[in-house]
N, C-alpha and C. Protein backbone atom coordinates (compact mmCIF):
# COMPACT_ATOMS: atom_id res chain seq x y z
N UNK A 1 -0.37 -13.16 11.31
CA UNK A 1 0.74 -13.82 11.95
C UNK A 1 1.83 -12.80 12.19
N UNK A 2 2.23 -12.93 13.43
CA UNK A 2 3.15 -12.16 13.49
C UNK A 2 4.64 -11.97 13.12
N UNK A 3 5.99 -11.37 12.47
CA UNK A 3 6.98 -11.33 12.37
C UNK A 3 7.82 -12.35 12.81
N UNK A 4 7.42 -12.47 13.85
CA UNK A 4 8.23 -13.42 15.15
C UNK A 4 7.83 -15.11 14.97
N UNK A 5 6.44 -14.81 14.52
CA UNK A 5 6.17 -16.61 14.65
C UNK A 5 6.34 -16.71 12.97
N UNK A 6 6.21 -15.91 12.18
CA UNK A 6 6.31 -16.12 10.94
C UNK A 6 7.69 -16.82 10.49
N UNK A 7 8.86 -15.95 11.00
CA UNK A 7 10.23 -16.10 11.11
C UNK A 7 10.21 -17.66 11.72
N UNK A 8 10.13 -17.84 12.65
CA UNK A 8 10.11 -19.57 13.17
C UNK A 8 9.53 -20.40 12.32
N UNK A 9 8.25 -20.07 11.49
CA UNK A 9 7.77 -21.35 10.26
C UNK A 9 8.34 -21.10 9.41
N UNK A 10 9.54 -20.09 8.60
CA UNK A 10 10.10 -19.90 7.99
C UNK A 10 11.51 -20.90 8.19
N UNK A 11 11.91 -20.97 9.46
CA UNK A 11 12.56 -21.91 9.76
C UNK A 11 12.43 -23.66 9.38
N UNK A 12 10.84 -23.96 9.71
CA UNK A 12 10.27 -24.95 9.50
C UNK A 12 10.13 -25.50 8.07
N UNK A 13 10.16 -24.18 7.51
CA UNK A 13 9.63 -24.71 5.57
C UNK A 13 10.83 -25.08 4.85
N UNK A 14 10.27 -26.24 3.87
CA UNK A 14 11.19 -27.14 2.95
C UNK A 14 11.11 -26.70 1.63
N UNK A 15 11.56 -25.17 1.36
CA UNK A 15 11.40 -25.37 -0.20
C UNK A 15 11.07 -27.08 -1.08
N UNK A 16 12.32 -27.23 -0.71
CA UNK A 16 12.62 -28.72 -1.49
C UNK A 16 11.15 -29.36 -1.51
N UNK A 17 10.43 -29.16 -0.44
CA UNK A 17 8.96 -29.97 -0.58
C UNK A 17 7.65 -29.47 -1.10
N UNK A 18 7.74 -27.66 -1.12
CA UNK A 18 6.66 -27.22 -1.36
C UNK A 18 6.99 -26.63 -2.84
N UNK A 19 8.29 -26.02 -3.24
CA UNK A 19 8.35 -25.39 -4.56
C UNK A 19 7.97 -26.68 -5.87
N UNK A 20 8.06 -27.97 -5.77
CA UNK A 20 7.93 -28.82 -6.96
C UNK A 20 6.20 -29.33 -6.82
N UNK A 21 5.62 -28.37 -5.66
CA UNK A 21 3.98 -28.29 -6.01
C UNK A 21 3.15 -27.39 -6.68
N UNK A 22 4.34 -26.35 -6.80
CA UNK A 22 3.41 -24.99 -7.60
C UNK A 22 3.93 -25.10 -8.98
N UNK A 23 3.06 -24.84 -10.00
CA UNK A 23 3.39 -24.82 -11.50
C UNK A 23 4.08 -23.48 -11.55
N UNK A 24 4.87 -23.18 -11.79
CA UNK A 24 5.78 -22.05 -12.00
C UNK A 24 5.64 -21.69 -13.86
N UNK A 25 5.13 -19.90 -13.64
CA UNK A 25 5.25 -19.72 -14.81
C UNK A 25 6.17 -18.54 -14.70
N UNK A 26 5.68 -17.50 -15.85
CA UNK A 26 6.32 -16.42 -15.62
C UNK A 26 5.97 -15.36 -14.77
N UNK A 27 6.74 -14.53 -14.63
CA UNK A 27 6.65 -13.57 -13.55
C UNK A 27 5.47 -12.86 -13.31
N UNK A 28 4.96 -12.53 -14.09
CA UNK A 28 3.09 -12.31 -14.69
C UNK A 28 2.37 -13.04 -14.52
N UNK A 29 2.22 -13.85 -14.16
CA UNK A 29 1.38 -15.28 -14.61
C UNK A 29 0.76 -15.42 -13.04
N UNK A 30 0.26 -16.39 -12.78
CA UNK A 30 -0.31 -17.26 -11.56
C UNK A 30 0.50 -18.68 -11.62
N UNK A 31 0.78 -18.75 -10.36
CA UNK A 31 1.68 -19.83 -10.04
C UNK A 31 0.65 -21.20 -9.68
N UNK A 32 -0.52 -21.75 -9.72
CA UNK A 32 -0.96 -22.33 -8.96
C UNK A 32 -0.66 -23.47 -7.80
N UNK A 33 -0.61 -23.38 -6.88
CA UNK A 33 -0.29 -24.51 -5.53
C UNK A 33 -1.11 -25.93 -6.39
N UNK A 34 -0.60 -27.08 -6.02
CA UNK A 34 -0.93 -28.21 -6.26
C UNK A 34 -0.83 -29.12 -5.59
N UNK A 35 -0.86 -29.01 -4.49
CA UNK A 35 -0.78 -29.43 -3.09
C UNK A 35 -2.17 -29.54 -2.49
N UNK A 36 -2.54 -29.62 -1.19
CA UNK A 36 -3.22 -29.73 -0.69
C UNK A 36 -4.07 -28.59 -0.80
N UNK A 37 -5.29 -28.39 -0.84
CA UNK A 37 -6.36 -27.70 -0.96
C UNK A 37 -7.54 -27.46 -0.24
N UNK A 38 -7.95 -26.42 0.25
CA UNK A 38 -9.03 -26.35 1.30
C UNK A 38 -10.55 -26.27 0.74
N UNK A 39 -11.60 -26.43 1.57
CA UNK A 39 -12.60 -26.25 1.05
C UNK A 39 -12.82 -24.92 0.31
N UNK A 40 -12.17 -24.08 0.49
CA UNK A 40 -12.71 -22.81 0.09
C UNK A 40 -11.90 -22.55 -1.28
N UNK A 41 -10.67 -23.38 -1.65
CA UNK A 41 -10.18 -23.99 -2.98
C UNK A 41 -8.90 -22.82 -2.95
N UNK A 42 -8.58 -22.56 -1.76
CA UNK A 42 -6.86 -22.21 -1.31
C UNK A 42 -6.01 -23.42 -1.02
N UNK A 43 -4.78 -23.22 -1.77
CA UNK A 43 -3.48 -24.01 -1.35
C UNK A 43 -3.43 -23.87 0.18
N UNK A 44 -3.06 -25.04 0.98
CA UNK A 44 -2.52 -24.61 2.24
C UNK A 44 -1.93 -25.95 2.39
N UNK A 45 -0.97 -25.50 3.39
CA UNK A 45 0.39 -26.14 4.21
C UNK A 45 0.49 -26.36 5.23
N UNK A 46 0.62 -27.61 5.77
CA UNK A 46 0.66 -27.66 7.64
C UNK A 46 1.81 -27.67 7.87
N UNK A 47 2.34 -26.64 9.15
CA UNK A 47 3.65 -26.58 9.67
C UNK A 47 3.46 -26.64 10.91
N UNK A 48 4.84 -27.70 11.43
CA UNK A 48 4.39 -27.75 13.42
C UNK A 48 5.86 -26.83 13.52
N UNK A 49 5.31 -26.17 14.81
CA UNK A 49 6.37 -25.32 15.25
C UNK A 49 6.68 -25.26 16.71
N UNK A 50 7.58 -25.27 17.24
CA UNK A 50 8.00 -25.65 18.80
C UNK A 50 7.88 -27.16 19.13
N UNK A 51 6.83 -27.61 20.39
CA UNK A 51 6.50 -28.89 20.71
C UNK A 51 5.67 -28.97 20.24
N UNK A 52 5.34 -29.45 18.79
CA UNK A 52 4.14 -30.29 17.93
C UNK A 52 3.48 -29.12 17.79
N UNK A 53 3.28 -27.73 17.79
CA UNK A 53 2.16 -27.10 17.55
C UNK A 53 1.61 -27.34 15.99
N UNK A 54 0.52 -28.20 15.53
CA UNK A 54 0.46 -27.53 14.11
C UNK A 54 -0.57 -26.31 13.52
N UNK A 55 -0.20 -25.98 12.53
CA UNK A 55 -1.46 -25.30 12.17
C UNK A 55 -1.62 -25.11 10.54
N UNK A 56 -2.20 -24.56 9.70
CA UNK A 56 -2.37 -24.88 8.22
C UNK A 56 -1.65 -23.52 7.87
N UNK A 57 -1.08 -23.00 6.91
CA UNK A 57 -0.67 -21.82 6.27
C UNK A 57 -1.04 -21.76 4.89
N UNK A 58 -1.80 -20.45 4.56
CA UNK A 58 -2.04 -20.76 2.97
C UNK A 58 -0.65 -20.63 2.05
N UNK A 59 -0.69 -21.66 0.94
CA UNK A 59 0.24 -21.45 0.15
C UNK A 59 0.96 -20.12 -0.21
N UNK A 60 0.00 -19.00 -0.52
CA UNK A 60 0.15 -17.63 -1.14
C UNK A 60 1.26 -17.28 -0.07
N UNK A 61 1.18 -17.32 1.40
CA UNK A 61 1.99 -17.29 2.35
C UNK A 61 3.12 -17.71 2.10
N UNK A 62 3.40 -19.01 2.32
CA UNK A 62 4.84 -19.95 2.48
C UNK A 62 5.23 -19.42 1.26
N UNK A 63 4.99 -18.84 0.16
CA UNK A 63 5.96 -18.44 -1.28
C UNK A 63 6.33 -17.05 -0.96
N UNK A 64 5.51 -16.29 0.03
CA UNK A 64 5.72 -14.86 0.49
C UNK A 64 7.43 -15.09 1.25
N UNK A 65 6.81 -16.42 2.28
CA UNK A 65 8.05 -16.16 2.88
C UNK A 65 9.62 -16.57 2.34
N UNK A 66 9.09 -18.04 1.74
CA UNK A 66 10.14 -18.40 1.38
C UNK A 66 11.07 -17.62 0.06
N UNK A 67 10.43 -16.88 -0.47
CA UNK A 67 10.93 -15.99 -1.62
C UNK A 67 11.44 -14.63 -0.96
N UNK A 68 10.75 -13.90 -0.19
CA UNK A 68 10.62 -13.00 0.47
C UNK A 68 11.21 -12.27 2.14
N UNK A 69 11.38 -14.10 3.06
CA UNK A 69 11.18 -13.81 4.22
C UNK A 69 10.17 -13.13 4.96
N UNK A 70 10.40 -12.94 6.21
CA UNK A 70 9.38 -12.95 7.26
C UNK A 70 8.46 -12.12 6.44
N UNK A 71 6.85 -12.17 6.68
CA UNK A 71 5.83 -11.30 6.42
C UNK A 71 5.85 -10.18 7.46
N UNK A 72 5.83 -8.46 6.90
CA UNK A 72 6.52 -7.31 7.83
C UNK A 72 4.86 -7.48 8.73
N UNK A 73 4.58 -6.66 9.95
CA UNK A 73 3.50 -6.76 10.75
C UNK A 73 3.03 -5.66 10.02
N UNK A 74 1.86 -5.98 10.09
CA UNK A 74 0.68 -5.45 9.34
C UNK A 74 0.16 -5.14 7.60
N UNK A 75 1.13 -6.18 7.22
CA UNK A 75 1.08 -6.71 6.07
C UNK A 75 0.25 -7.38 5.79
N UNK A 76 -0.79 -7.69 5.02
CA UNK A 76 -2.25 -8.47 4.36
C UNK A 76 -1.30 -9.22 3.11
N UNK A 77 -1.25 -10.49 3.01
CA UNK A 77 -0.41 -11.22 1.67
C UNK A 77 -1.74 -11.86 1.15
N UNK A 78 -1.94 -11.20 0.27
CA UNK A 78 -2.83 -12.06 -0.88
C UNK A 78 -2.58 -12.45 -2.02
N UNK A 79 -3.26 -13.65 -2.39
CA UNK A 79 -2.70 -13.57 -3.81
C UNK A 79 -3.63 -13.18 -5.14
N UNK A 80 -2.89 -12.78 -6.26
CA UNK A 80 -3.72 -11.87 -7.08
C UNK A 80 -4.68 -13.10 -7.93
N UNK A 81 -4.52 -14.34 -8.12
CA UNK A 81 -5.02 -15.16 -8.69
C UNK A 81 -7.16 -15.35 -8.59
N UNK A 82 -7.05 -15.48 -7.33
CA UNK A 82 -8.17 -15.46 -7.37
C UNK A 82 -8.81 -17.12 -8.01
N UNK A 83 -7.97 -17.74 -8.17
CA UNK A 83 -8.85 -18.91 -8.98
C UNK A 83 -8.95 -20.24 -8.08
């Protein structure tokens, strides 16, 4: 995703709705998403952006941004969890 559209779903995201889905530990730890879940057993998030576009974002993402802001271009955000 690019800078530009990242920045606009950054616009779109509700802390208030997605931070009281992840178990928050310590800074070390794994946060797990508790939200919606994909087959492949990633957190993900639907955000519409402009006129209705939607599309899914993995969790590991929306905490990149919302903690972080925009994801820089050519940045890979993974998360270390693995579980």
């Amino acid at each position: 995703m690019s800078a530009a559209n990242s920045q606009t779903a950054k616009e779109k995201l509700k802390p208030e709705l997605f931070w009281p889905k992840v178990k928050i530990g310590l800074k070390d730890e794994c946060w797990p998403y508790q939200g919606s879940i994909s087959s492949w057993g990633y957190g993900t998030v639907m955000r519409t952006i402009g006129a209705g576009k939607r599309f899914t974002w993995g969790a590991h993402k929306v905490a990149w941004v919302l903690d972080r802001g925009e994801v820089p271009d050519g940045l890979c955000v993974l998360h270390h969890c693995d579980n």
